[in-house]
Each structure stands twice: as C-alpha cells, then as structure tokens.
C-alpha atoms as a PDB file:
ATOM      1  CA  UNK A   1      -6.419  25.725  41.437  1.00  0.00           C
ATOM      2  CA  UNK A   2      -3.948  28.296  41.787  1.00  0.00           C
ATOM      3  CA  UNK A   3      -1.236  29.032  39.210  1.00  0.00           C
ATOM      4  CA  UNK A   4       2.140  29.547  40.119  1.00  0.00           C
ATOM      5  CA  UNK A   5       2.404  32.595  38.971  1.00  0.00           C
ATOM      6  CA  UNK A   6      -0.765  33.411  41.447  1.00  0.00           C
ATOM      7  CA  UNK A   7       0.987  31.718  44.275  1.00  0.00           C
ATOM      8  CA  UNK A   8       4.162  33.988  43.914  1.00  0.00           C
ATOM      9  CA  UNK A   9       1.870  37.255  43.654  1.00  0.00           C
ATOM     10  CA  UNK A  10       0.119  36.063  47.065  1.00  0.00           C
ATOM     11  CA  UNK A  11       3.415  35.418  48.523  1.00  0.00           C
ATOM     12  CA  UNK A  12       4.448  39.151  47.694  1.00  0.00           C
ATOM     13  CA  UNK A  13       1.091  40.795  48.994  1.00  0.00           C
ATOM     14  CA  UNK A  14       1.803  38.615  52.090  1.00  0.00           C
ATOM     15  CA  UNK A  15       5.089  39.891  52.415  1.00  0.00           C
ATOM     16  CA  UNK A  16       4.397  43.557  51.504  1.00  0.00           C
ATOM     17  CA  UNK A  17       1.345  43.362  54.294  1.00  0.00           C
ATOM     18  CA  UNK A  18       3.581  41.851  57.184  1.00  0.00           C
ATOM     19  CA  UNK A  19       6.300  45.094  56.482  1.00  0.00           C
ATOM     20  CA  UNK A  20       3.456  47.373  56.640  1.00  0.00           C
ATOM     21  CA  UNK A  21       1.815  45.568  59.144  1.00  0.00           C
ATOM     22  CA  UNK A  22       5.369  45.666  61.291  1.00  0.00           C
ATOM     23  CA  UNK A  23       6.170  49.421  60.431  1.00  0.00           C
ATOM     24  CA  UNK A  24       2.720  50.277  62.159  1.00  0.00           C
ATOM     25  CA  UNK A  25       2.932  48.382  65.254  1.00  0.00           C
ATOM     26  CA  UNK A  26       6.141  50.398  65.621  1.00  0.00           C
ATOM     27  CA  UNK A  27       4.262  53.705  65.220  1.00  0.00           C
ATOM     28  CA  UNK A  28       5.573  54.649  61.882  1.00  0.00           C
ATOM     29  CA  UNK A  29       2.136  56.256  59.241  1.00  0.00           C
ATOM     30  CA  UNK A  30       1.882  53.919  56.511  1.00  0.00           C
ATOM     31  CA  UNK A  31      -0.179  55.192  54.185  1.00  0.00           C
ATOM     32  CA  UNK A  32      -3.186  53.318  52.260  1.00  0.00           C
ATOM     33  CA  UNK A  33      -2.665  51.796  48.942  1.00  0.00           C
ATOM     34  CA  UNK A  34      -5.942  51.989  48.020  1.00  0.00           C
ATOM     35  CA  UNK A  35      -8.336  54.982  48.092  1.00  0.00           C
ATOM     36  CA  UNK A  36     -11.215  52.753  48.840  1.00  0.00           C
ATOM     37  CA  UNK A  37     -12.799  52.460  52.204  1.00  0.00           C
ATOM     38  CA  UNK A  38     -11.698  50.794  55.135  1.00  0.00           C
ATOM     39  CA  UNK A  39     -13.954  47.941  56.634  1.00  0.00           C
ATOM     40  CA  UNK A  40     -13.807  49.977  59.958  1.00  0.00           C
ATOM     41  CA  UNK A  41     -15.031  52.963  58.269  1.00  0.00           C
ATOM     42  CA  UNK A  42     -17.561  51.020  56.587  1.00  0.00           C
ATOM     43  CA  UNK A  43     -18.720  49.926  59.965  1.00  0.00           C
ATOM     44  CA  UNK A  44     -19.060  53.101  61.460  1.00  0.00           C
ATOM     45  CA  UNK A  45     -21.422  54.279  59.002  1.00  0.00           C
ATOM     46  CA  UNK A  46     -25.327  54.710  60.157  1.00  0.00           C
ATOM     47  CA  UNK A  47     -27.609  52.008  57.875  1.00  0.00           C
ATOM     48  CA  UNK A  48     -29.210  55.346  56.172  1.00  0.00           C
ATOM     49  CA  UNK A  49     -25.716  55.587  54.165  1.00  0.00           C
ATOM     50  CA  UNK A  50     -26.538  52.236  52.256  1.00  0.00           C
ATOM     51  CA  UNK A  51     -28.502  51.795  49.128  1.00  0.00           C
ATOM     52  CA  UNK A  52     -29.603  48.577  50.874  1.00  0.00           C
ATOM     53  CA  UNK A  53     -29.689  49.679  54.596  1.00  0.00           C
ATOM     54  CA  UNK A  54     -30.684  46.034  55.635  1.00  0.00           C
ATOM     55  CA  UNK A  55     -27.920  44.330  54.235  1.00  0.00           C
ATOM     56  CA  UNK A  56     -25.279  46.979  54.913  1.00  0.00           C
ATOM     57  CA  UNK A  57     -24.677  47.038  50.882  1.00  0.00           C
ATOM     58  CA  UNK A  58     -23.457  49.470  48.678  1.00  0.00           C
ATOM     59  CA  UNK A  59     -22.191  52.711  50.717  1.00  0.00           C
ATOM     60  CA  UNK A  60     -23.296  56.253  49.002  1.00  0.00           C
ATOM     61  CA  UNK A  61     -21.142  57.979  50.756  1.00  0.00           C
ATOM     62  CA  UNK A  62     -19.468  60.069  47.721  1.00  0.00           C
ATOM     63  CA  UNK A  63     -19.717  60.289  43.860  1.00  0.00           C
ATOM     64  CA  UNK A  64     -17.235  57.678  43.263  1.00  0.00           C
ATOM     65  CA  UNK A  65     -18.770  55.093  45.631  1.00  0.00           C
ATOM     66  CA  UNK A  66     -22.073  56.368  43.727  1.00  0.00           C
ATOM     67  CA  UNK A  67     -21.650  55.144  40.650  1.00  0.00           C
ATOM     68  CA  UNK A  68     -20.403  51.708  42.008  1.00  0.00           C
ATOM     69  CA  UNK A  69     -23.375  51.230  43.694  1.00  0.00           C
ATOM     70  CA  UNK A  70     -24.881  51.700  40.302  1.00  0.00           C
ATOM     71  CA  UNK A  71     -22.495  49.920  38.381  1.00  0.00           C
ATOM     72  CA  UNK A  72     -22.812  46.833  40.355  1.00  0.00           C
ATOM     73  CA  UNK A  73     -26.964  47.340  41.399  1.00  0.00           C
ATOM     74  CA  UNK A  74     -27.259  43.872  39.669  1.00  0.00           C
ATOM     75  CA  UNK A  75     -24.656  41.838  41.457  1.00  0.00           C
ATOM     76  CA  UNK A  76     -26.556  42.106  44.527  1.00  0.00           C
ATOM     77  CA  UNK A  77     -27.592  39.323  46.025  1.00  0.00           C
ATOM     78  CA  UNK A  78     -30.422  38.419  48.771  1.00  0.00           C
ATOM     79  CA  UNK A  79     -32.649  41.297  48.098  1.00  0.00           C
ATOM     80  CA  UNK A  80     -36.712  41.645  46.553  1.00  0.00           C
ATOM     81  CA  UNK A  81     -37.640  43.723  44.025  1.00  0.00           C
ATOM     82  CA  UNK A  82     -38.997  45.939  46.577  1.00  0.00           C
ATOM     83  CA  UNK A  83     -35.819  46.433  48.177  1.00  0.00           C
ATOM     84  CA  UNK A  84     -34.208  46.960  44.626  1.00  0.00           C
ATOM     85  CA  UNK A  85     -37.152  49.846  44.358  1.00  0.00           C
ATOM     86  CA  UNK A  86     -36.405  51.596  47.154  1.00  0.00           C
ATOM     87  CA  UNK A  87     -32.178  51.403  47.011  1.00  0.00           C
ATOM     88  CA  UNK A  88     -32.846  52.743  43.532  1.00  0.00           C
ATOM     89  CA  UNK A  89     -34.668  55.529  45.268  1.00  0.00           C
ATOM     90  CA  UNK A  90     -31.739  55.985  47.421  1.00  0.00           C
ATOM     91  CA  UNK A  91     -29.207  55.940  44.691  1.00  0.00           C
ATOM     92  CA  UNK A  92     -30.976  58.369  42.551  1.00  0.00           C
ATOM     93  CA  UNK A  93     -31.114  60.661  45.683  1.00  0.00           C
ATOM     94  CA  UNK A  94     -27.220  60.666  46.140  1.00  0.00           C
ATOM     95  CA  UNK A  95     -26.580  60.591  42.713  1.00  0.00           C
ATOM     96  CA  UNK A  96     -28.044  64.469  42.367  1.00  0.00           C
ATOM     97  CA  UNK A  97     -26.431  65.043  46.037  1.00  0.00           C
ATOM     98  CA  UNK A  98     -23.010  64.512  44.492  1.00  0.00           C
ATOM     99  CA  UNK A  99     -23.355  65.352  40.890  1.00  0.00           C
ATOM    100  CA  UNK A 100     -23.493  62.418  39.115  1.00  0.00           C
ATOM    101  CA  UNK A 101     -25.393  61.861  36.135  1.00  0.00           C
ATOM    102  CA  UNK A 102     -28.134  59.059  35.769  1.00  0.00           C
ATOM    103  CA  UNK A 103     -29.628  58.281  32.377  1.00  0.00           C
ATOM    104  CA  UNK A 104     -31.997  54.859  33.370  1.00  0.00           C
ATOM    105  CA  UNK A 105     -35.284  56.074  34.967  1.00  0.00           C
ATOM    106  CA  UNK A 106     -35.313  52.691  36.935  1.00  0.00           C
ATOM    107  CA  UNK A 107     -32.823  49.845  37.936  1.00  0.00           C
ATOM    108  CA  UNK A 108     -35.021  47.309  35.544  1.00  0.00           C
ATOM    109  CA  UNK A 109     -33.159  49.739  32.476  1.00  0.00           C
ATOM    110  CA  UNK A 110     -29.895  48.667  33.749  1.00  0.00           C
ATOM    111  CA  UNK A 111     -30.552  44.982  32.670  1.00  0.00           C
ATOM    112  CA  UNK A 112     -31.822  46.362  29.363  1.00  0.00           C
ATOM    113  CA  UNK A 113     -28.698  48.035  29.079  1.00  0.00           C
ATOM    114  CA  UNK A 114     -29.732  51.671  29.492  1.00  0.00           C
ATOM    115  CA  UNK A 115     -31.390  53.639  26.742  1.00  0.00           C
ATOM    116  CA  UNK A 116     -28.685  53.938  24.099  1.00  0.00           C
ATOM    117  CA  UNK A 117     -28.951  49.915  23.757  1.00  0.00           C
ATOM    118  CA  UNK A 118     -33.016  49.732  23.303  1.00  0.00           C
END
C-alpha cells in the first residue's frame, strides 16, 4: 500500500512527464533526465551486446553499464549455470574492452563476496 507521501511523488512525476511529454509533441528538445539507456536503444542493440544474449539481459555496451551487469550478475533470474558461465565470459571480455577492473575469477566469487571477504 502506497503512502501518501508516495502518492504525491507519483502525482509530480506524472505531471513533470505530461509537460515534457507536451513540450515534445510540439517540437521543442527536451533533454533526458537520466543518463541511462532508452528502451528503444536497448532494442536496437544486436543480442551479441548482452551478457545473456537469450534473455536480452544486462547490456555491455560501456564501462558504466559494465559494472552493473556485474553488480547485479546475481539478480538474474531464468538462467542455468551454464548460461551464468558463459555471460561471465562475456562480462570479463568487456570488462578489459572498457577498462574496468575485475577482482573474482568467476561469478560463483561474487556470492562469496569476492576475495577480500574469504
């Protein structure tokens, strides 16, 4: 159940999305407030930009969305170990691409906690 507090803030992002929403229709360049990805840039991408080309989860398509993908490797959902195996694979591979450091030798350390925690 929903606090009222909540149902105000939803009532503003409403709001604030309509005016946006509006000012585009009209042509005017609203820009982002996020720097995420859009969903229709996420659908453009080719399968082979996914840690988990199957299921379309966990884009590598920088450093930032990276070490999300590593960050969150145990949240996904619907997936074998074998599929874990090989999007760790696929991690590891964009992790040197863009520079970003990984200290667990496989995705079974990040349950553990990675090596400063054994």
């Amino acid at each position: 159940m929903a606090t009222e507090r909540q149902k105000q803030a939803a009532k503003r992002n409403i709001g604030k999305a309509r005016k946006a929403q509006r000012a585009r229709a009209t042509g005017v360049r609203v820009p982002r407030q996020n720097q995420g990805m859009s969903t229709a840039e996420k659908d453009r991408l080719p399968d082979a930009e996914f840690a988990f080309p199957e299921q379309r989860k966990e884009p590598l398509t920088d450093a930032r969305h990276v070490r999300n993908a590593i960050a969150r490797f145990d949240q996904v959902e619907g997936v074998t170990d074998a599929e874990r195996d090989l999007a760790w694979q696929r991690i590891v591979t964009a992790a040197q691409r863009y520079g970003v450091a990984v200290s667990e030798a496989t995705w079974r350390d990040l349950a553990n906690g990675g090596k400063d925690r054994r």
